[in-house]
Protein backbone atom coordinates (compact mmCIF):
# COMPACT_ATOMS: atom_id res chain seq x y z
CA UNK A 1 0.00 0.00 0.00
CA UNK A 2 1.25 3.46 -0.42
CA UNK A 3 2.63 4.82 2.87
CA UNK A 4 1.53 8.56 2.91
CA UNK A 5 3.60 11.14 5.06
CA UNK A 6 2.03 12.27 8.54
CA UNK A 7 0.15 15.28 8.73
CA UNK A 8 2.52 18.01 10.26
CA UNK A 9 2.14 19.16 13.68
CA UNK A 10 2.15 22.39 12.72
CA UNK A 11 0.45 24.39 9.81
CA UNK A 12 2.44 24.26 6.72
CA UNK A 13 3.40 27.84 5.09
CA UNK A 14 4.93 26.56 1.79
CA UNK A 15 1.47 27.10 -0.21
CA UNK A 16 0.27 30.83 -0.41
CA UNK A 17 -2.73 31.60 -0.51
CA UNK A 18 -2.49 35.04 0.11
CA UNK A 19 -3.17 36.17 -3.30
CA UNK A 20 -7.14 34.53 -2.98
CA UNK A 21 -7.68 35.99 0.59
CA UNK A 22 -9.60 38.91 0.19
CA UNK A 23 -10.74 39.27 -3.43
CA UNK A 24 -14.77 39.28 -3.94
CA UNK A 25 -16.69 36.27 -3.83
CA UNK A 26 -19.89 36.22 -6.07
CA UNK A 27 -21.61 32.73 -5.52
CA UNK A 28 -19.37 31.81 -2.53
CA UNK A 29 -19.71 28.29 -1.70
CA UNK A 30 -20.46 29.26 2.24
CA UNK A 31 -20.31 31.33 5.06
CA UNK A 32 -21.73 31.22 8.85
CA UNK A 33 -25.75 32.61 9.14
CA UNK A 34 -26.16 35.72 10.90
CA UNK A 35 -24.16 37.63 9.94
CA UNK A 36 -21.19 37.29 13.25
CA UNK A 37 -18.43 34.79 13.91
CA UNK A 38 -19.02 32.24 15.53
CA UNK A 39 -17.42 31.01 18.77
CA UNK A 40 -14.84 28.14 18.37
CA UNK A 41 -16.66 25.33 18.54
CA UNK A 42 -20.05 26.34 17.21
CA UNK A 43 -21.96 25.10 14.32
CA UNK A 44 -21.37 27.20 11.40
CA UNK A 45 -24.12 26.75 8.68
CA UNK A 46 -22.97 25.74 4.82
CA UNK A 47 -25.10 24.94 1.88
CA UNK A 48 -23.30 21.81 1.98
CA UNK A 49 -20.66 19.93 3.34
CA UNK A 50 -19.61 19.13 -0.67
CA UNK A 51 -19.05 22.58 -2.19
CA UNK A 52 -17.14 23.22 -5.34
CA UNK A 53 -14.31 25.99 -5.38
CA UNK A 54 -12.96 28.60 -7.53
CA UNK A 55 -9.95 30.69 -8.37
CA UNK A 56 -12.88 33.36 -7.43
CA UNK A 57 -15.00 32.45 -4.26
CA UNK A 58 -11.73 30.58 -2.33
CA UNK A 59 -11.52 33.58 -0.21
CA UNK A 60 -14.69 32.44 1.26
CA UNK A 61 -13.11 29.06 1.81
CA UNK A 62 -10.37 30.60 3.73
CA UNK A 63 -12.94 31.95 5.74
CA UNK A 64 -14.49 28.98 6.30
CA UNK A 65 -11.83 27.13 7.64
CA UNK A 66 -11.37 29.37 10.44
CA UNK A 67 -14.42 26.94 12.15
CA UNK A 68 -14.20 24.43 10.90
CA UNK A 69 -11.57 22.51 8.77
CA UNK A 70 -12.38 22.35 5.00
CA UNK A 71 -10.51 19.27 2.73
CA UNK A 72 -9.45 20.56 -0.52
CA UNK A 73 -10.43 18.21 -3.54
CA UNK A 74 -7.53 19.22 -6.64
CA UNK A 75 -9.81 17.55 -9.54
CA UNK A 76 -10.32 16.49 -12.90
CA UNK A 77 -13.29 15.45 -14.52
CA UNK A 78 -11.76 14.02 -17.01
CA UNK A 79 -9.62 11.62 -15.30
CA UNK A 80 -11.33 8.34 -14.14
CA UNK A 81 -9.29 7.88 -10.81
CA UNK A 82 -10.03 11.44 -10.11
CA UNK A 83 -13.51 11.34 -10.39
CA UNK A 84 -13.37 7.91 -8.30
CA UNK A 85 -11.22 9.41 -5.59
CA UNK A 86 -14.05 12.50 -5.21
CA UNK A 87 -16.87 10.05 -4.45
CA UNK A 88 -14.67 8.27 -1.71
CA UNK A 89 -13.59 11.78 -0.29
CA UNK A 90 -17.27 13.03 -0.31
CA UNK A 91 -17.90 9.64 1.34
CA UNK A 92 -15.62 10.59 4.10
CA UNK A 93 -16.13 13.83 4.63
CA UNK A 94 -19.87 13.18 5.55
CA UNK A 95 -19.27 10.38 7.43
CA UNK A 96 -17.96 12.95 9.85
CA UNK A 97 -21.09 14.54 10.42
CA UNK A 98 -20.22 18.38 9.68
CA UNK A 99 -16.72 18.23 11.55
CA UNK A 100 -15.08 18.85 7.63
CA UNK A 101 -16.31 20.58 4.59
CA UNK A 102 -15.07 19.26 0.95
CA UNK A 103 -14.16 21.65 -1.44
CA UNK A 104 -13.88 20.08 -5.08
CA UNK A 105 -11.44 22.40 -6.91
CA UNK A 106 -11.16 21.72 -11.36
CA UNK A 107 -7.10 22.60 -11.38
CA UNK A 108 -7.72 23.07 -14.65
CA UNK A 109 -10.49 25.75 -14.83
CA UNK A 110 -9.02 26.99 -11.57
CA UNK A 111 -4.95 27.84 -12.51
CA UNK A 112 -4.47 30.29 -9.79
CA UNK A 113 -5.44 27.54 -7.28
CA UNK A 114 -3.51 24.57 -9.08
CA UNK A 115 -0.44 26.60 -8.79
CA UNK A 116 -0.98 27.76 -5.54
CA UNK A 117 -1.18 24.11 -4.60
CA UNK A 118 1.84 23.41 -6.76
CA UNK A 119 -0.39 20.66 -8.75
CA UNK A 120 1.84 18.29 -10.61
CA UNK A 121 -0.64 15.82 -11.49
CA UNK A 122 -4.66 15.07 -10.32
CA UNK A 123 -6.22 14.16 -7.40
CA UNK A 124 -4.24 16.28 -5.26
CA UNK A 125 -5.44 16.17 -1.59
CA UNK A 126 -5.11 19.10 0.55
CA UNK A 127 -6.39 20.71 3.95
CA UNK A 128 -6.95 24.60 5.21
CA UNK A 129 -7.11 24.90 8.73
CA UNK A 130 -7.46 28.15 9.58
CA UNK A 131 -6.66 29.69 6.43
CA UNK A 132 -3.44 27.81 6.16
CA UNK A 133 -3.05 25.06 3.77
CA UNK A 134 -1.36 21.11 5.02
CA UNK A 135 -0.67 19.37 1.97
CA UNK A 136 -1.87 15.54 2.45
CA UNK A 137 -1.24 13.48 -0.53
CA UNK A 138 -1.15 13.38 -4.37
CA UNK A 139 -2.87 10.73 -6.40
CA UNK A 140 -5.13 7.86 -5.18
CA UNK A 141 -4.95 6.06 -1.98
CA UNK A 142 -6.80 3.32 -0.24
CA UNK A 143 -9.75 4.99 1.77
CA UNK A 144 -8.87 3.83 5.31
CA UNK A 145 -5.58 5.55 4.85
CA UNK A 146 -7.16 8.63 3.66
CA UNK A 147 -9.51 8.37 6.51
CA UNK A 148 -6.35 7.83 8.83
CA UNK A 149 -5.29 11.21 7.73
CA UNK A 150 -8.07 12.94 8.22
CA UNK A 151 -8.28 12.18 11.46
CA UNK A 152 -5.10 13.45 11.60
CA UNK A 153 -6.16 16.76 10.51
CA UNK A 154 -8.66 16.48 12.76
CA UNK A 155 -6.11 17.03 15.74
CA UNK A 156 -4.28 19.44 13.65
CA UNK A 157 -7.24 21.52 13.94
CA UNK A 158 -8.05 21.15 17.59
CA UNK A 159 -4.47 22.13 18.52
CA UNK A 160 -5.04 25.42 16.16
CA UNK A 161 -8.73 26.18 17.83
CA UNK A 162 -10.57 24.80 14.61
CA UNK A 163 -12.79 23.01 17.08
CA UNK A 164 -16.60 24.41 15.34
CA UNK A 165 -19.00 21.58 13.17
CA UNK A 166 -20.61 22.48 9.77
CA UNK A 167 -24.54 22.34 9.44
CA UNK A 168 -25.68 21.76 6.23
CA UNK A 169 -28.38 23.22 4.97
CA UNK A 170 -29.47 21.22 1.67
CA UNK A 171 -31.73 18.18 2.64
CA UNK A 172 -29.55 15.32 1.59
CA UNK A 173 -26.88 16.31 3.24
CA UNK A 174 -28.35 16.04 7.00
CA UNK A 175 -28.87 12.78 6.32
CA UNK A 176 -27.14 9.70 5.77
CA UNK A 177 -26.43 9.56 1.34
CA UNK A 178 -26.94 6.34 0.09
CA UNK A 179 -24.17 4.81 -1.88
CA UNK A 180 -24.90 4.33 -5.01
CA UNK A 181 -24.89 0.66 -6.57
CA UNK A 182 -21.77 0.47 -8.97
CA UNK A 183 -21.43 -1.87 -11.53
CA UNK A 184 -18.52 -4.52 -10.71
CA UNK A 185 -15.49 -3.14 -12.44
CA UNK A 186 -14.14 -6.02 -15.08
CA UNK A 187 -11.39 -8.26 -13.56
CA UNK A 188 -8.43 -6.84 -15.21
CA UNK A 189 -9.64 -2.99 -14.85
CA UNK A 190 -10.20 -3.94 -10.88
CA UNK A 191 -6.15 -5.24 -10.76
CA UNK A 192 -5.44 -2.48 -12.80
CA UNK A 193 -6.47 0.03 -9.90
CA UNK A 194 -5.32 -2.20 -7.10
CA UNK A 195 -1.81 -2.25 -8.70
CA UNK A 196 -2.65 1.73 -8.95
CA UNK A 197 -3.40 1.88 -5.18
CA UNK A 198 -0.02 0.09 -4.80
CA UNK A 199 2.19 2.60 -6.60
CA UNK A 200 2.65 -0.13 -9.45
CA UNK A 201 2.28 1.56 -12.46
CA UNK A 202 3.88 -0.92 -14.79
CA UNK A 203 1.51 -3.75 -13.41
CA UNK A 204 -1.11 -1.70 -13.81
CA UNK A 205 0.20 -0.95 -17.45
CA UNK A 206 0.38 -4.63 -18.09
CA UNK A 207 -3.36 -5.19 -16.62
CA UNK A 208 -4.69 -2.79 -18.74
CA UNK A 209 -2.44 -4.01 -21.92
CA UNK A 210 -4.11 -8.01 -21.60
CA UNK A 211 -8.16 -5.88 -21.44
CA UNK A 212 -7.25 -4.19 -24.76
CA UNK A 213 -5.75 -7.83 -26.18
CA UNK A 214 -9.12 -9.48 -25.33
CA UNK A 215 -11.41 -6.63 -26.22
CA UNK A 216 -9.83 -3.79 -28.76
CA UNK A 217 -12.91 -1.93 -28.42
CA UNK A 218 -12.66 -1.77 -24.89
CA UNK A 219 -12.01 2.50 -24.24
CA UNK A 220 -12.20 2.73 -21.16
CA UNK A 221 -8.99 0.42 -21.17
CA UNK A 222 -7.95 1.99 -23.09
CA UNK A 223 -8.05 5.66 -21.28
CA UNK A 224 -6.71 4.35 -18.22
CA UNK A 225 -3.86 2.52 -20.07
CA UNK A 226 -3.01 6.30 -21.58
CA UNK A 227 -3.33 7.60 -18.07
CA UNK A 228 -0.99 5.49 -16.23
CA UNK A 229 1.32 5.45 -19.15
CA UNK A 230 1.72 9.25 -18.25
CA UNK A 231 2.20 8.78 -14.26
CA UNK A 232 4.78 6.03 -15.20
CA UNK A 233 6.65 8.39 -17.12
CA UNK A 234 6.07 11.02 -14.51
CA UNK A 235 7.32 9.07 -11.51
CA UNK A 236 10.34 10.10 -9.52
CA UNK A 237 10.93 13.39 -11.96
CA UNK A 238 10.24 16.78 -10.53
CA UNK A 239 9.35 20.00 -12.07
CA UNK A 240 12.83 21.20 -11.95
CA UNK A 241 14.09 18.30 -13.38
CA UNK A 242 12.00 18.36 -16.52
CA UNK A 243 11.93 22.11 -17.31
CA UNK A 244 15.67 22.88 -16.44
CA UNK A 245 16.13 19.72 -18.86
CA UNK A 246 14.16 21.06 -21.33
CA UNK A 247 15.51 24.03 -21.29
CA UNK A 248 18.92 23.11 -21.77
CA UNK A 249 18.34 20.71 -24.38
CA UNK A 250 15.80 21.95 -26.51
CA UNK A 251 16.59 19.55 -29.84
CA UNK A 252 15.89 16.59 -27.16
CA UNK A 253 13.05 15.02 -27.98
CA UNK A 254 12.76 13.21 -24.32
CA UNK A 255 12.92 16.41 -22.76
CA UNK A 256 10.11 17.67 -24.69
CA UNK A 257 7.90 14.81 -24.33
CA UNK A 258 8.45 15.22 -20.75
CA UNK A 259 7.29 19.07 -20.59
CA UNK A 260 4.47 17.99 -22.06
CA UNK A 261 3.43 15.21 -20.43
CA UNK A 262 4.12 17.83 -17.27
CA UNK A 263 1.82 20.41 -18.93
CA UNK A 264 -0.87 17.78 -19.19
CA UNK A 265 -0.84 16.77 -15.59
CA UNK A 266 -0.79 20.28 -14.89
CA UNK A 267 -3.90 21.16 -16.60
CA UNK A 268 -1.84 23.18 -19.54
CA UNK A 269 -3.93 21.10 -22.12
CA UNK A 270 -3.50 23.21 -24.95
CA UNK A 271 0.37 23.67 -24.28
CA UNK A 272 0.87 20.56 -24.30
CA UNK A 273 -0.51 19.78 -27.34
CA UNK A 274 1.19 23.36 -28.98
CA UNK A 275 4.63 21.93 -27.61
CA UNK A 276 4.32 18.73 -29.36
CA UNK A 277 3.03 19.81 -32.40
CA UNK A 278 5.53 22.83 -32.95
CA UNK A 279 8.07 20.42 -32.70
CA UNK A 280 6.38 18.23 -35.16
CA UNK A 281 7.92 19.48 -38.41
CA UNK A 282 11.66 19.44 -37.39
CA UNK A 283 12.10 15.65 -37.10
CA UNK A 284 12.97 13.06 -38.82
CA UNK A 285 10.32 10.20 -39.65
CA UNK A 286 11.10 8.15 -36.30
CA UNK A 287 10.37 11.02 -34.13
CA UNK A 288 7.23 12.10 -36.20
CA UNK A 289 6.03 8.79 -35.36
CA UNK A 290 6.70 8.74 -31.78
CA UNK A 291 5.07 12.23 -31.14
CA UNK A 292 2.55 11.35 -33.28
CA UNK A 293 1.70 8.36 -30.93
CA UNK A 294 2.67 10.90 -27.81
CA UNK A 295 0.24 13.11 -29.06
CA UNK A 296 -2.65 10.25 -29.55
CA UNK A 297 -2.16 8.55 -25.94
CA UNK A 298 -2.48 12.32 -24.63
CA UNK A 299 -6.16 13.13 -26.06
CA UNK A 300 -7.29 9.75 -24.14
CA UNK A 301 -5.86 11.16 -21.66
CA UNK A 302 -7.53 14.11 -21.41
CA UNK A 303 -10.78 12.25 -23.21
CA UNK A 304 -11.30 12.10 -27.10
CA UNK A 305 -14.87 14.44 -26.63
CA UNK A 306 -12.55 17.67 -24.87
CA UNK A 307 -13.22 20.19 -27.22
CA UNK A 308 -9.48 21.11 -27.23
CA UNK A 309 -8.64 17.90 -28.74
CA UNK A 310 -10.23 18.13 -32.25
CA UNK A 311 -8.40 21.31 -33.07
CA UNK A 312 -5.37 19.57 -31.93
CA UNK A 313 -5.58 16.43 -33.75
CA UNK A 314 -6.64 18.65 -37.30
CA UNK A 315 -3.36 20.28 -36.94
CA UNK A 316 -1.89 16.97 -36.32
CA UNK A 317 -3.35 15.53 -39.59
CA UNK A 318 -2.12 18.38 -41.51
CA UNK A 319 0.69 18.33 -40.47
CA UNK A 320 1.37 14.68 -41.70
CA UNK A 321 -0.05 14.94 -45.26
């Protein structure tokens, strides 16, 4: 299982959020009725304990997390394990009964906030306690663990004052939600994501590599193959790495697969796809190909019906006839 780093025992200042503090906040996701502060401890009321923030109503957040401690969802909808890993956080985050709020965050409709949270790839799992961010984790991990944490954050928050509970106000949410029936996943997709859980990206590679064999037209096999393919290659390289690289060798090829594949995880959709296809025309027939390939694994990636993919793969046509 992945072993995920303790929760500090103090409040982390390496993310700043300065910058989103105090900026207006039309259609903020929450804020305590009546107008006053409450006292630590108290209920503060929310719309919901699953609200959905923005580069523009975070300052509100901020707020919020003076009472009570608010779990910061970095998302995509476009990537499967994302989307999984929101259900299990929203999951979690009720089953507290109002002592967190969940804050779903799209890093890439949101870029102040993804850099802010220095997002290198999605889900990235963070907390504000008192309008300082703890970074948790990045990527999927097993629920129990992420409910370990959370209780961690839970005595994070008591040692800061963040003692208050969140009432929710919509119906559902006073309630206990229903899980929803899912459809079995098929065998080799389900050891496909365990291997994922485990931090084994080529077994999960291989998993997804034997559902394509049996079944070509299987696509969701083959988006998830395209997605681990890209935290594969991202594993173990940082930011500095890959741009400094880049930067000093801009005829490598590597290097510029690897900015790109960066931009992606990032949420830089369109400069990814710009990188690769500027580059296009300079190479010789064996690195045509493998962009060309680099280029097709990326819009599963990011999901054949994103509107910034057709543009991208017309250019890409043109540019090979």
């Amino acid at each position: 299982m992945t072993n995920l780093p303790p929760v500090p025992s103090r409040l982390s200042g390496a993310v700043d959020l300065s910058s989103l503090a105090n900026r207006p906040q039309p259609g903020a996701p929450g804020a305590a009725a009546g107008g006053g502060a409450p006292a630590a401890g108290a209920a503060v009321q929310v719309p919901s304990l699953v609200l959905t923030g923005t580069d523009e109503n975070f300052g509100e957040v901020l707020e919020l997390s003076q009472h009570v401690p608010v779990i910061v969802d970095l998302a995509a909808d476009w990537a499967e394990e994302s989307v999984a890993f929101t259900a299990v956080l929203q999951k979690l985050v009720r089953s507290f009964g109002g002592r967190f709020v969940l804050t779903t965050v799209q890093a890439e409709a949101n870029p102040q906030l993804a850099q802010a949270f220095r997002v290198e790839s999605v889900p990235t799992t963070a907390a504000i306690v008192s309008g300082q961010p703890v970074p948790l984790f990045a990527g999927v991990v097993p629920e129990e663990q992420a409910r370990g944490v959370l209780e961690q954050v839970l005595q994070l928050a008591a040692q800061n004052g963040v003692t208050g509970t969140a009432t929710a106000l919509d119906a559902d949410a006073a309630t206990e939600t229903p899980e929803p029936v899912e459809k079995p996943l098929p065998p080799h997709h389900a050891e496909a994501y365990a291997a994922i859980e485990d931090g084994d990206y080529p077994a999960a590679i291989g998993h997804y590599k034997t559902a394509i064999a049996q079944n070509p037209a299987d696509r969701e096999a083959v988006a998830g193959l395209a997605q681990v393919s890209l935290l594969f290659r991202l594993q173990g390289k940082t930011i500095d790495q890959i741009r400094n690289g880049a930067a000093a060798a801009p005829d490598d090829l590597d290097a510029q697969l690897d900015v790109a594949d960066l931009d992606l995880s990032g949420g830089h959709i369109e400069d990814a796809f710009d990188r690769l296809l500027t580059v296009f025309p300079k190479l010789d027939a064996a690195g045509k190909n493998l962009v060309r390939e680099r280029l097709l694994e990326l819009f599963e990636v990011v999901g054949l019906d994103d509107p910034r993919v057709a543009p991208a793969r017309r250019r890409l046509t043109a540019l090979l006839y």
